[in-house]
Structures are given as C-alpha cells and as structure tokens.
N, C-alpha and C. Protein backbone atom coordinates (compact mmCIF):
# COMPACT_ATOMS: atom_id res chain seq x y z
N UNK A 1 0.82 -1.20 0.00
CA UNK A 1 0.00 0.00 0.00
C UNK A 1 0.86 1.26 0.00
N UNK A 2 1.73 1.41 0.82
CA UNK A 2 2.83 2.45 1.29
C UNK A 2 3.08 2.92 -0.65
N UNK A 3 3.99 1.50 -1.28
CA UNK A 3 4.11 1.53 -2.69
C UNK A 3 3.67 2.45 -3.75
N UNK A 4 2.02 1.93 -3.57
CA UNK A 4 1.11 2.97 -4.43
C UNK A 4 1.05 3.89 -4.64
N UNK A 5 0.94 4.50 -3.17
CA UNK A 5 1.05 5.89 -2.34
C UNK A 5 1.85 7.06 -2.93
N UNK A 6 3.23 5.83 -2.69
CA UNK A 6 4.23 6.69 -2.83
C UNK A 6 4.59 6.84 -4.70
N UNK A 7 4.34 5.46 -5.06
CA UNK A 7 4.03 5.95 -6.71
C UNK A 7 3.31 7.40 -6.95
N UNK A 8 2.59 6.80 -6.78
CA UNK A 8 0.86 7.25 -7.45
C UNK A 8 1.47 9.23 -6.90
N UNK A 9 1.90 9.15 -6.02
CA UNK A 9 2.48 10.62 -5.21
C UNK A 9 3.23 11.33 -6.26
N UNK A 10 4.55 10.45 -6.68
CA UNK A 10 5.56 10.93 -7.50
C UNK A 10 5.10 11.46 -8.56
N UNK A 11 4.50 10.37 -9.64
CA UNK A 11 3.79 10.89 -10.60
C UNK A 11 3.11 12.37 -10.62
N UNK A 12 2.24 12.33 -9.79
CA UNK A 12 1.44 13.47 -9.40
C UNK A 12 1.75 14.40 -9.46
N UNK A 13 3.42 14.49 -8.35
CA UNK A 13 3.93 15.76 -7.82
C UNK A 13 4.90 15.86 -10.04
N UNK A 14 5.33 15.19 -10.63
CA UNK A 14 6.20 15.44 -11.54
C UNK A 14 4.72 15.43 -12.43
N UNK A 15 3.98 15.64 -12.82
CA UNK A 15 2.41 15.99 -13.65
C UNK A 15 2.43 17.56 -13.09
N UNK A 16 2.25 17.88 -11.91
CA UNK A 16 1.85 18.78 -11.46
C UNK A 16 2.77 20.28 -11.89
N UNK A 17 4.31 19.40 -11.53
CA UNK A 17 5.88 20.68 -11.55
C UNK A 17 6.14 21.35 -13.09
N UNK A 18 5.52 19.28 -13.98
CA UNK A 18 5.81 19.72 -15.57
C UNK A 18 5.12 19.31 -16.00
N UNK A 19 4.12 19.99 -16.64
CA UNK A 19 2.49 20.02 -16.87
C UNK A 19 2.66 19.19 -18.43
N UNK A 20 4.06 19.82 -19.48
CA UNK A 20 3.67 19.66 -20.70
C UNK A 20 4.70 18.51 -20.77
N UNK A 21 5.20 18.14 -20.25
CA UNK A 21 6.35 16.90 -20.04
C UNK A 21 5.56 15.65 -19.96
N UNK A 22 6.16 14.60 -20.60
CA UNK A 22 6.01 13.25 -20.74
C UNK A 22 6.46 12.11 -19.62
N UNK A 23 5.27 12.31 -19.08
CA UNK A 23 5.86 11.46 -17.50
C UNK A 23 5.72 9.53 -17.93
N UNK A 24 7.01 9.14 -17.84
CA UNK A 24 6.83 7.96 -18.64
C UNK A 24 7.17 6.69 -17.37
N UNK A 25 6.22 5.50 -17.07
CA UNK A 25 6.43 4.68 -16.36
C UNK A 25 7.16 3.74 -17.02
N UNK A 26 8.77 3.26 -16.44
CA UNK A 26 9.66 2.47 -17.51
C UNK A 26 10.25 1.09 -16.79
N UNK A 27 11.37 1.45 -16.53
CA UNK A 27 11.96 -0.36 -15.97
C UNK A 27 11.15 -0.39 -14.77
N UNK A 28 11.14 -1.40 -14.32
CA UNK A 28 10.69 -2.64 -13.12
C UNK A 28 8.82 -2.33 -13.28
N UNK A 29 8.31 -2.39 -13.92
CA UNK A 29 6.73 -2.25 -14.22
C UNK A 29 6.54 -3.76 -14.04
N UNK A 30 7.43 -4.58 -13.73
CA UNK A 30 7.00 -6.35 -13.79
C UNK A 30 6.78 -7.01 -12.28
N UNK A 31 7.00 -5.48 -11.34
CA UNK A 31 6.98 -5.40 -9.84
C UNK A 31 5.75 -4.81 -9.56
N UNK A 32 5.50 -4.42 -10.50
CA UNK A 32 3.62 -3.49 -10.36
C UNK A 32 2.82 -4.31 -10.63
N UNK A 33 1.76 -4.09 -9.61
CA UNK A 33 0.71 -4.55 -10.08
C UNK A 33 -0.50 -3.36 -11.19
N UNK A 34 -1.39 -4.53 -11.83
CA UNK A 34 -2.15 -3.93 -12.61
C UNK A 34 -2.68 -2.35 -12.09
N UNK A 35 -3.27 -2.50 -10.74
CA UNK A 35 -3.44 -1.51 -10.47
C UNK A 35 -2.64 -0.17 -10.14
N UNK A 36 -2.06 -0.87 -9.63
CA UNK A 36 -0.62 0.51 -9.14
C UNK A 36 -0.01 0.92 -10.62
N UNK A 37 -0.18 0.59 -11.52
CA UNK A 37 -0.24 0.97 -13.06
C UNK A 37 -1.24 1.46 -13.20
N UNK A 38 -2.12 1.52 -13.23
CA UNK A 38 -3.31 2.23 -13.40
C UNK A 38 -3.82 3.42 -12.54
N UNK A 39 -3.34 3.61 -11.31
CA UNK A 39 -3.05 4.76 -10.11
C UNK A 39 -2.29 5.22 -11.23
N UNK A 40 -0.84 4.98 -11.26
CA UNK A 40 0.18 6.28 -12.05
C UNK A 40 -0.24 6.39 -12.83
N UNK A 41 -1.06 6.12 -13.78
CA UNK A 41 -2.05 6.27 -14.88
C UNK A 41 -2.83 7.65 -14.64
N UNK A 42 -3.70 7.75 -13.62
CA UNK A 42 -4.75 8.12 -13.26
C UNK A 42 -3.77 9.53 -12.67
N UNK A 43 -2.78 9.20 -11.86
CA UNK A 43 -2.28 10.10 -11.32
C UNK A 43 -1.52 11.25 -12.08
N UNK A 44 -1.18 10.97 -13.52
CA UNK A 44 -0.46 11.75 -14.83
C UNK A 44 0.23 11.24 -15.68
N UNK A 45 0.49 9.98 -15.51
CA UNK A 45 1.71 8.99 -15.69
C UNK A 45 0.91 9.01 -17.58
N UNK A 46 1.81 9.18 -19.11
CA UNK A 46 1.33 9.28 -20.23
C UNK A 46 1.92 8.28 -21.32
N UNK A 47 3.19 8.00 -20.12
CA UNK A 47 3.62 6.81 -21.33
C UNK A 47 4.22 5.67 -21.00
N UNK A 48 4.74 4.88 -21.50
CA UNK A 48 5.44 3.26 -21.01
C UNK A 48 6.16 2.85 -22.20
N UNK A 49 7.49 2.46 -21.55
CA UNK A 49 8.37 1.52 -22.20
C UNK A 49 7.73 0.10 -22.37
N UNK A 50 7.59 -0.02 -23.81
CA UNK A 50 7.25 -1.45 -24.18
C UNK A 50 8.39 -2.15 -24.21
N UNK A 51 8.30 -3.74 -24.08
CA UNK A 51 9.01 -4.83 -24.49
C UNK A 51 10.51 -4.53 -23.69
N UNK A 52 11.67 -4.69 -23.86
CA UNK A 52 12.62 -5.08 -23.27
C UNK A 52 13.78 -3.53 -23.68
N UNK A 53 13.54 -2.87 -24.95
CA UNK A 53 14.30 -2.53 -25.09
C UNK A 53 14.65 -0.95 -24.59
N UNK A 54 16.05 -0.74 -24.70
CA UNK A 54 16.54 0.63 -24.09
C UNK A 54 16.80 0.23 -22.59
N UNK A 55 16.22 -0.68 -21.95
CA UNK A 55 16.17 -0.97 -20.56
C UNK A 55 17.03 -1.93 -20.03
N UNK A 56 17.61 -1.73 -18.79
CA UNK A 56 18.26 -3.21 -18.26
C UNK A 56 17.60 -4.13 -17.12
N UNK A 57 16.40 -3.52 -17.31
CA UNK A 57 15.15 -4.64 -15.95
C UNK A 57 13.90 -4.94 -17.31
N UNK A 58 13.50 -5.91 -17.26
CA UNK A 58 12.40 -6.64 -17.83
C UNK A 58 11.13 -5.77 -17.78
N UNK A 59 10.67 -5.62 -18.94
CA UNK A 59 9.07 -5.44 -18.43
C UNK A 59 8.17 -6.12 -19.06
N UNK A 60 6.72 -6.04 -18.55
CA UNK A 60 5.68 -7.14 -19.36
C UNK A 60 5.68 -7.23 -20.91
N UNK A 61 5.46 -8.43 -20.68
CA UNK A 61 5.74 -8.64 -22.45
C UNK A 61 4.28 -7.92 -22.64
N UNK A 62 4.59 -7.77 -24.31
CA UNK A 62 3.78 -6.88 -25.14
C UNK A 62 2.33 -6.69 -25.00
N UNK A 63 1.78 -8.32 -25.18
CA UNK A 63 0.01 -8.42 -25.23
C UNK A 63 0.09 -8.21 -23.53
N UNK A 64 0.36 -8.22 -22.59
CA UNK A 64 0.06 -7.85 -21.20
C UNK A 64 0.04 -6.27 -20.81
N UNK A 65 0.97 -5.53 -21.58
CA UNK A 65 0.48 -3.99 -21.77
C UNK A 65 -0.79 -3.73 -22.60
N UNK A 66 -0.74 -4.27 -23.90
CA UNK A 66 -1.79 -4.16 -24.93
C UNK A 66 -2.96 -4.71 -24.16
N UNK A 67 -3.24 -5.36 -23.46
CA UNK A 67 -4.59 -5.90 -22.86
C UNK A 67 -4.88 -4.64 -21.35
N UNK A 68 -3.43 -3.95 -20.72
CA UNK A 68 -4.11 -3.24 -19.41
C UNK A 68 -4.43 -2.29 -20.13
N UNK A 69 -3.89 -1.82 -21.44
CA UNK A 69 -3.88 -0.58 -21.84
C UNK A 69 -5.62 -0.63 -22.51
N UNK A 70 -6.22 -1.57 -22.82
CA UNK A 70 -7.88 -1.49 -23.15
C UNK A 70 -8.28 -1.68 -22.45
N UNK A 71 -7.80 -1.77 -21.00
CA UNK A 71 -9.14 -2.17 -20.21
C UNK A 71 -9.07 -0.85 -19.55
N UNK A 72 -7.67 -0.74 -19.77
CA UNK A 72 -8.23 1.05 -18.87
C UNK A 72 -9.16 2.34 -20.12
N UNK A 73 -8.87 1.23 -21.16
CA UNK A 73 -9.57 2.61 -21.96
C UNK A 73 -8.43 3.36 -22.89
N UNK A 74 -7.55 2.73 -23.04
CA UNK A 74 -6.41 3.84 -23.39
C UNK A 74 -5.73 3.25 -24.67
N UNK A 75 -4.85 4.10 -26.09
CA UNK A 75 -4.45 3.52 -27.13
C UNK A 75 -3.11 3.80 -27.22
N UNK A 76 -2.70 3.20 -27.92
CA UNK A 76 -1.15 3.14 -28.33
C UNK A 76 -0.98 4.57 -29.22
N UNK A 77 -0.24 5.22 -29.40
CA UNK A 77 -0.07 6.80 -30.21
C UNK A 77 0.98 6.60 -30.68
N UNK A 78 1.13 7.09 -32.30
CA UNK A 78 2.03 6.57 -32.95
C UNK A 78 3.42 7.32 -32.07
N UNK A 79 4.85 6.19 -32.40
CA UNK A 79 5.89 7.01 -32.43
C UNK A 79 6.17 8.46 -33.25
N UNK A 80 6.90 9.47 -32.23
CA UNK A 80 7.09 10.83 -32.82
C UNK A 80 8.37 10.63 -32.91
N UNK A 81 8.99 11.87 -34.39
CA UNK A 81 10.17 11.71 -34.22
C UNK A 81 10.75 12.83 -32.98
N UNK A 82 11.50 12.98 -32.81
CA UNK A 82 12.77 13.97 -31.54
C UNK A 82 12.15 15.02 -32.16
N UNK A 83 12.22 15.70 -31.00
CA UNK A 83 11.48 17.09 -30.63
C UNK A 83 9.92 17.81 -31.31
N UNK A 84 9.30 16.59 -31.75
CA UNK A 84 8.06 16.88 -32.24
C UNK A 84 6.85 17.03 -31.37
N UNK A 85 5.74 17.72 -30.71
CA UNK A 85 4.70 17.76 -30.18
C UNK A 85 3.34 17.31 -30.56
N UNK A 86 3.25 16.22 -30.01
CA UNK A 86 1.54 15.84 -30.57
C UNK A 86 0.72 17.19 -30.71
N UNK A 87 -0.22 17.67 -31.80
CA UNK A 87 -1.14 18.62 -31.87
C UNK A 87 -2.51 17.87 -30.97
N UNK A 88 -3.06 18.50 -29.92
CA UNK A 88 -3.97 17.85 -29.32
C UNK A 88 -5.40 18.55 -29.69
C-alpha cells in the first residue's frame, strides 16, 4: 500500500511541476501490479516503455500492456520523431 502511495504521489507531484512533459512509467513495471499501473495512470503517468528494449530490468511482455492498456480505456499513439509535439 505504502508503494502505491508513494508511486501514485511521484507521478502526481512530476504531472503537477511539468504540466507539458512526458511522465513515462519504464523499468521494473513487472513489480507493479495492474493496479498501481493504473493509479500512475490516473495520477499523470502518459507513457510506457514497451518490451525489453533501451532498458536493463524486464518489463511485461507486449500483449500484457496491450490488454491493461484497453481495459483502462487507453491507445497506443504513434511514435514521434525527436522534438516533435503531438497537436492535441
């Protein structure tokens, strides 16, 4: 519980400091549970390292993101190249 808390906190407080910044949840996501993914979700959290790479800790393989990511409601957005801004 403490965990969540203190996730779900961080996120928040780094959403809150940098509003237009890309708060991205990355290595050890294979220590989270569904929900405590879905708190930093909820809390500002906008993006996630898929699959293995760039990283030196494991994260859920692919269809296990692709399945939390519809149940929360949420889609994959294409890759941008460097220094480009989604138009929202």
């Amino acid at each position: 519980m403490k965990l969540a808390i203190a996730s779900g906190s961080i996120v928040a407080l780094a959403r809150i400091l940098m509003p237009a910044s890309v708060v991205r949840l990355s290595a050890g996501r294979t220590g989270m549970s569904d929900e405590l993914q879905a708190l930093c979700f909820l809390a500002g959290a906008n993006s996630i390292f898929v699959r293995d790479q760039l990283l030196t800790t494991g994260n859920p393989a692919g269809w296990k993101d692709q399945d939390l990511l519809a149940r929360l409601g949420m889609h994959v957005a294409p890759a941008q190249a460097r220094g480009q801004v989604a138009a929202e």
